[in-house]
Every structure is written in C-alpha cells, then in structure tokens.
C-alpha atoms as a PDB file:
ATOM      1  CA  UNK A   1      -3.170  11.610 -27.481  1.00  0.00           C
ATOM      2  CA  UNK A   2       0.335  12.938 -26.496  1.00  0.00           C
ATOM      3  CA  UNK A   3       2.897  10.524 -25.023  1.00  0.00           C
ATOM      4  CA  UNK A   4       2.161  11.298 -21.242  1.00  0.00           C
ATOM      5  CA  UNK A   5      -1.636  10.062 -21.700  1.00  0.00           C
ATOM      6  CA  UNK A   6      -0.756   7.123 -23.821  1.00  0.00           C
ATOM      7  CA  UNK A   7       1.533   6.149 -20.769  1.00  0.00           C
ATOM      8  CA  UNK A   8      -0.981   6.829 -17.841  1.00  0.00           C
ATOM      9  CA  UNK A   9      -3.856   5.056 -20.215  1.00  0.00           C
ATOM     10  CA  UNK A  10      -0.996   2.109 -20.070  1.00  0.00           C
ATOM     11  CA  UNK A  11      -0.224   2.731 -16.098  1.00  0.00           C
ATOM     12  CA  UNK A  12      -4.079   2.557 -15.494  1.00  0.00           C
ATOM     13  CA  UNK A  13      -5.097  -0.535 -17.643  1.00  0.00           C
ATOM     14  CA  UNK A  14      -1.846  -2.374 -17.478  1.00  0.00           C
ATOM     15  CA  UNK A  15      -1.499  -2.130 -13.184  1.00  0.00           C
ATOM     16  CA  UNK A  16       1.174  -4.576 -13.078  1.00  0.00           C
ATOM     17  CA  UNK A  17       3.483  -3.657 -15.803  1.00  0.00           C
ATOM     18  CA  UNK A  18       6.989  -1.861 -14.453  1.00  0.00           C
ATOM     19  CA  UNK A  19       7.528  -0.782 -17.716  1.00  0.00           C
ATOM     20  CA  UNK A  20       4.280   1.189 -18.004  1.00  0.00           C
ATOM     21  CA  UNK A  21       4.711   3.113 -15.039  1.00  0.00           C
ATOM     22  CA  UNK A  22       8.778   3.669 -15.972  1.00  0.00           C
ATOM     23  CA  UNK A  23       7.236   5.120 -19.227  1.00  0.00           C
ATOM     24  CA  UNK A  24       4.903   7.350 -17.319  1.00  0.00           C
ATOM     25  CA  UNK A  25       7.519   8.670 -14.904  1.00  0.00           C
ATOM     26  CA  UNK A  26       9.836   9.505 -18.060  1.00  0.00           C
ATOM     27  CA  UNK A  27       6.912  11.661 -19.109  1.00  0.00           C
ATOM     28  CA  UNK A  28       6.359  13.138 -15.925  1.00  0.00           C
ATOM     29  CA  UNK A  29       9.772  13.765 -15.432  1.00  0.00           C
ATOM     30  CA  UNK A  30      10.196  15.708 -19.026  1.00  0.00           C
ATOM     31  CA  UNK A  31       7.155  17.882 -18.252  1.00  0.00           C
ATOM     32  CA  UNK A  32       9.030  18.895 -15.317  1.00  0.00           C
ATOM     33  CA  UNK A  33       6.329  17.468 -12.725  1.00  0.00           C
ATOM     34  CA  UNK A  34       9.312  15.708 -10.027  1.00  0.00           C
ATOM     35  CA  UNK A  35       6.696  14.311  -7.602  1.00  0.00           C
ATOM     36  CA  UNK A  36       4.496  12.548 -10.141  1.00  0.00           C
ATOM     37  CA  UNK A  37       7.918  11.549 -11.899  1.00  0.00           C
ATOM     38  CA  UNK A  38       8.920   9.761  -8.403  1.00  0.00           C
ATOM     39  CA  UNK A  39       5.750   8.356  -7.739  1.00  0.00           C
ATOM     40  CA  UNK A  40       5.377   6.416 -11.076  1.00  0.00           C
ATOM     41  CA  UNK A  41       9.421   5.673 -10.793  1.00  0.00           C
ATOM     42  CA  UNK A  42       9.049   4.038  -7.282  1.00  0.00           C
ATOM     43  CA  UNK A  43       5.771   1.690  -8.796  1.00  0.00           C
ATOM     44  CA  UNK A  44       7.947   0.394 -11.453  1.00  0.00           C
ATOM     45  CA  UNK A  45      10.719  -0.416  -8.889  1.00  0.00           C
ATOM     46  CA  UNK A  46       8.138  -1.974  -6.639  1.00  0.00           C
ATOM     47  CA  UNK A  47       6.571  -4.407  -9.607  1.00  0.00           C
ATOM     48  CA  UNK A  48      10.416  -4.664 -11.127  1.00  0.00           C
ATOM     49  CA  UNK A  49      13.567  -4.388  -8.996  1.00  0.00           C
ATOM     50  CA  UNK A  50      15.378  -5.064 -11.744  1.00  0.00           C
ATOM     51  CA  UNK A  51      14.714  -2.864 -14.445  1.00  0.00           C
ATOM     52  CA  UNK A  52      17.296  -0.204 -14.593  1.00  0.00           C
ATOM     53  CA  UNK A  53      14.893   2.421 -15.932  1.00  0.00           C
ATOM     54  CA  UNK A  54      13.459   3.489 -12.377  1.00  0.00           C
ATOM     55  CA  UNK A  55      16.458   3.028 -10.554  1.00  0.00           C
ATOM     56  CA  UNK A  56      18.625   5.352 -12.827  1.00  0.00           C
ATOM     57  CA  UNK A  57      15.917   7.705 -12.810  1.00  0.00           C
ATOM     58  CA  UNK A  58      15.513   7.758  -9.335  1.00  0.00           C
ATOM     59  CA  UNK A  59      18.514   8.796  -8.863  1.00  0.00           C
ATOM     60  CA  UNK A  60      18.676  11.661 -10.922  1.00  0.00           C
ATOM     61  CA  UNK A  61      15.517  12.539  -8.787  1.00  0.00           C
ATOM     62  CA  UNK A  62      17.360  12.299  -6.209  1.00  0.00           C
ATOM     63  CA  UNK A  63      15.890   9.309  -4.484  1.00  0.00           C
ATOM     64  CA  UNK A  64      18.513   5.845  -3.692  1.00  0.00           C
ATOM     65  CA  UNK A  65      16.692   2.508  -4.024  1.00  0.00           C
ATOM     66  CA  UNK A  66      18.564  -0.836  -4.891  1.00  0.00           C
ATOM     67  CA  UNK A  67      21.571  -2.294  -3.280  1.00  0.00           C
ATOM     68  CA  UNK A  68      23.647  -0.439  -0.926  1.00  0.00           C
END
C-alpha cells in the first residue's frame, strides 16, 4: 500500500477526520493530480477551519479560503 491509498483508505473510513483528507490532498498534490489535491484540501477545511494544513495548501493551489 503506497502512501496515497493508505490516505484515501483513511479519507473513506474516517469521513469526518480533516486530517485524513489534508493527508490525502498532500498525496494528490505530490503526484501532481491539482484537482483531486483541491478537492480533498477544501473537505479538510470544511470539517476543520482551523487546521493550517488545507489552508496553506490551498493557497499554493491557488485557491483563498479563511479570513479576508
């Protein structure tokens, strides 16, 4: 199992844990794949505001979420 399964087996059996889905987007985002990256990234936001993980990454993606 490489990392990017072990994080979507954690995404799909752990649904409302930010920090799965901010795992799963850091994998996505290494293998290159930007709208899976965003996708898990903006889940983790929406179960965790405040976890800095999706909202720094995010932004590298090019995507602005947070305070204004």
């Amino acid at each position: 199992m490489d990392l990017q399964q072990l994080f979507k087996y954690n995404a799909e059996n752990y649904l409302n844990s930010s920090l799965s889905f901010a795992g799963l987007g850091q994998a996505y985002e290494i293998k290159g794949d930007k709208q899976k990256a965003i996708d898990a990234f903006m889940r983790a936001y929406k179960l965790n505001s405040d976890l800095p993980v999706p909202v720094e990454a995010l932004a590298r993606l090019g995507i602005k979420v947070g305070l204004e």
